[in-house]
Protein backbone atom coordinates (compact mmCIF):
# COMPACT_ATOMS: atom_id res chain seq x y z
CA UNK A 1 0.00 0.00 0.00
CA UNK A 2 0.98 3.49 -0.32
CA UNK A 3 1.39 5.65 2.71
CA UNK A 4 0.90 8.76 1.08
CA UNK A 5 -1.07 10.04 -1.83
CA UNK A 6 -0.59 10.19 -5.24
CA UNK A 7 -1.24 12.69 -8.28
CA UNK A 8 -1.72 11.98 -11.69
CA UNK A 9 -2.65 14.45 -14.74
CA UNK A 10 -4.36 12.25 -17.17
CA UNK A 11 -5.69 13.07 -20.53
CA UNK A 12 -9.96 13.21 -20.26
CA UNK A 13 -11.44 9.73 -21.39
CA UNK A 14 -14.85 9.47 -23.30
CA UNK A 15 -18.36 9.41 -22.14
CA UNK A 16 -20.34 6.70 -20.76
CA UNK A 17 -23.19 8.07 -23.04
CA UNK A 18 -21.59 6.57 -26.13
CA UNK A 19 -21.40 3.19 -24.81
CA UNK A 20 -25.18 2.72 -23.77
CA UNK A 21 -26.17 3.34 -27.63
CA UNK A 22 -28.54 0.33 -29.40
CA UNK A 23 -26.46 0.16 -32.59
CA UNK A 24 -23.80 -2.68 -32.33
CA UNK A 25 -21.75 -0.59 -34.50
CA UNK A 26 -21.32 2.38 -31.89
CA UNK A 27 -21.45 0.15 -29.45
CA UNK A 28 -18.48 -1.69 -30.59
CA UNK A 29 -16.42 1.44 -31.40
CA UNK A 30 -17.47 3.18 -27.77
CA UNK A 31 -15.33 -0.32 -26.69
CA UNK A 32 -12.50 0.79 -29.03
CA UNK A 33 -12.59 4.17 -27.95
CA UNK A 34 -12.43 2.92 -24.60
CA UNK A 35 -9.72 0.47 -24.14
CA UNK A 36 -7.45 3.01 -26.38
CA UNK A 37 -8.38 5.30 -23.79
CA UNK A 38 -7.28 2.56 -20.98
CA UNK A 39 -4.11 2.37 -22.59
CA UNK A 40 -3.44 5.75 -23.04
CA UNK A 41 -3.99 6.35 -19.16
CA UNK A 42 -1.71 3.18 -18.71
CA UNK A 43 1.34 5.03 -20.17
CA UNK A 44 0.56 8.18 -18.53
CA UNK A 45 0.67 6.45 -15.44
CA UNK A 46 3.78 4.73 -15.95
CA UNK A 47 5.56 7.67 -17.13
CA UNK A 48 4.40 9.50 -14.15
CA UNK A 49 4.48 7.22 -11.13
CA UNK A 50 7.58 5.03 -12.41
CA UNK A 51 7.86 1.60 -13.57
CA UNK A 52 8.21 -0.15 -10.24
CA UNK A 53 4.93 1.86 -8.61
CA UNK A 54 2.90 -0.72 -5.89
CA UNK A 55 -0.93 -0.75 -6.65
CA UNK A 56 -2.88 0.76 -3.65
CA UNK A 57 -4.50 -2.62 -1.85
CA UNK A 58 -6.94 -0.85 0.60
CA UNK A 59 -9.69 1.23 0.11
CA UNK A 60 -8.92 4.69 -1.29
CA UNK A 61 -10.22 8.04 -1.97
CA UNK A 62 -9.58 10.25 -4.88
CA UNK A 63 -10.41 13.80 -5.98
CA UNK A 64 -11.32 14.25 -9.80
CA UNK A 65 -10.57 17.99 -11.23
CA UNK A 66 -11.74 17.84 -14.72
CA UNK A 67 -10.99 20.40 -17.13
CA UNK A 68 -12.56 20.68 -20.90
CA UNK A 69 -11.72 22.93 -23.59
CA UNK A 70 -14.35 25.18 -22.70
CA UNK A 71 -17.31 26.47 -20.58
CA UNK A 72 -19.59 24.13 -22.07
CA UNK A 73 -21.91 22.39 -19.68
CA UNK A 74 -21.01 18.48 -20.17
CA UNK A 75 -22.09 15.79 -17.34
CA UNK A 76 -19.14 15.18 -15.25
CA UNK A 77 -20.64 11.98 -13.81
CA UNK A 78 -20.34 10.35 -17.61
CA UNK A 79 -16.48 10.51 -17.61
CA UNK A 80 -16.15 8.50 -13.96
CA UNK A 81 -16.69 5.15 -14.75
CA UNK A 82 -13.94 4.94 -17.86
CA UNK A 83 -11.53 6.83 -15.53
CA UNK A 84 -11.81 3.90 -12.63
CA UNK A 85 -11.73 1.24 -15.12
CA UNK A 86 -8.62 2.73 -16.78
CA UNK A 87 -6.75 3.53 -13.66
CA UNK A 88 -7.70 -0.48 -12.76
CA UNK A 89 -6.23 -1.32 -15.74
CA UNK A 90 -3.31 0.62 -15.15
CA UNK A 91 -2.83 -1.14 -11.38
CA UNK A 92 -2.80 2.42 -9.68
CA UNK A 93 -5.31 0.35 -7.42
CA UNK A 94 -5.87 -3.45 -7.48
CA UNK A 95 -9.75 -2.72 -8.35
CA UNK A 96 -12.15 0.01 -8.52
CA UNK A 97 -14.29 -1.91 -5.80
CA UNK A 98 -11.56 -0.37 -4.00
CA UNK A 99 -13.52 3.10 -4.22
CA UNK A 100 -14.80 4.19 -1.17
CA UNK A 101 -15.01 7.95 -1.58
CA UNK A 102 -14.28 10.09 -4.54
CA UNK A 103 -15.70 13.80 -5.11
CA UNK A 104 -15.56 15.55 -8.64
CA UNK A 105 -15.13 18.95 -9.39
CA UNK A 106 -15.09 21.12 -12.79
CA UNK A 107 -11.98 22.95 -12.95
CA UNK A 108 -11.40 26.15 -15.53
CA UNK A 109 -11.33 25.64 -18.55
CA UNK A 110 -7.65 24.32 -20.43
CA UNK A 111 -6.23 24.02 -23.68
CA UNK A 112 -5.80 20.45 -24.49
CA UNK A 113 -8.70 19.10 -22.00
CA UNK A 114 -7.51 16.80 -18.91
CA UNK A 115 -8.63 15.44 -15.62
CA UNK A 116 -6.02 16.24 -12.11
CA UNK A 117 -6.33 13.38 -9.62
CA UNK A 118 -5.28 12.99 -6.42
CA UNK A 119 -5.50 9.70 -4.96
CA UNK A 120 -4.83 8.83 -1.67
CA UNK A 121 -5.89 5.83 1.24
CA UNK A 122 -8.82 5.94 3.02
CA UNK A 123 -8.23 5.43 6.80
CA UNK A 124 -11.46 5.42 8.42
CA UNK A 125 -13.44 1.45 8.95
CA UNK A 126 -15.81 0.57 6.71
């Protein structure tokens, strides 16, 4: 486990929206879009926590700052689920089940979109 936090800038992953379409077509490139979006966070991970980085094993918290391109109202909630699964699939943590508490915010607006984490152990009993 990791005693002390971590923080990660990661580039902003797609929508849950695009996945939940009827059309097997969309629904099969949302999965593309996806895992090259899993893999994309994978590197970024590597390159900023080092090769030999240990997986948090406990529960954890995080704090999501996302930041679009703009002022554009978009559903934060949409972007959570890809984020978890691709920071699971990059072994920050061992599993998203993992997840105890996690708060979002929408940060001002960037060139280049991205989401700020910090991710850190939960020390309170379940």
């Amino acid at each position: 486990m990791n005693p002390a936090g971590v923080r990660l800038e990661l580039p902003l992953g797609p929508s849950v929206n695009k996945s939940d379409s009827f059309n097997q077509h969309a629904k099969r490139a949302a999965r593309k879009e996806i895992h090259a979006y899993s893999m994309s966070v994978l590197w970024k991970c590597r390159e900023q926590l080092g090769i030999g980085y240990k997986p948090f094993t406990g529960p954890v918290r995080y704090t999501a700052v996302f930041h679009y391109q703009n002022k554009r109202r978009i559903d934060l909630d949409n972007r959570v689920k890809p984020l978890q699964d691709a920071l699971s699939f990059a072994k920050v943590w061992v599993d998203d089940k993992q997840v105890d508490d996690f708060r979002i915010v929408r940060g001002a607006p960037i060139k280049g979109s991205l989401v700020r984490l910090y991710i850190e152990p939960c020390i309170w009993e379940r």
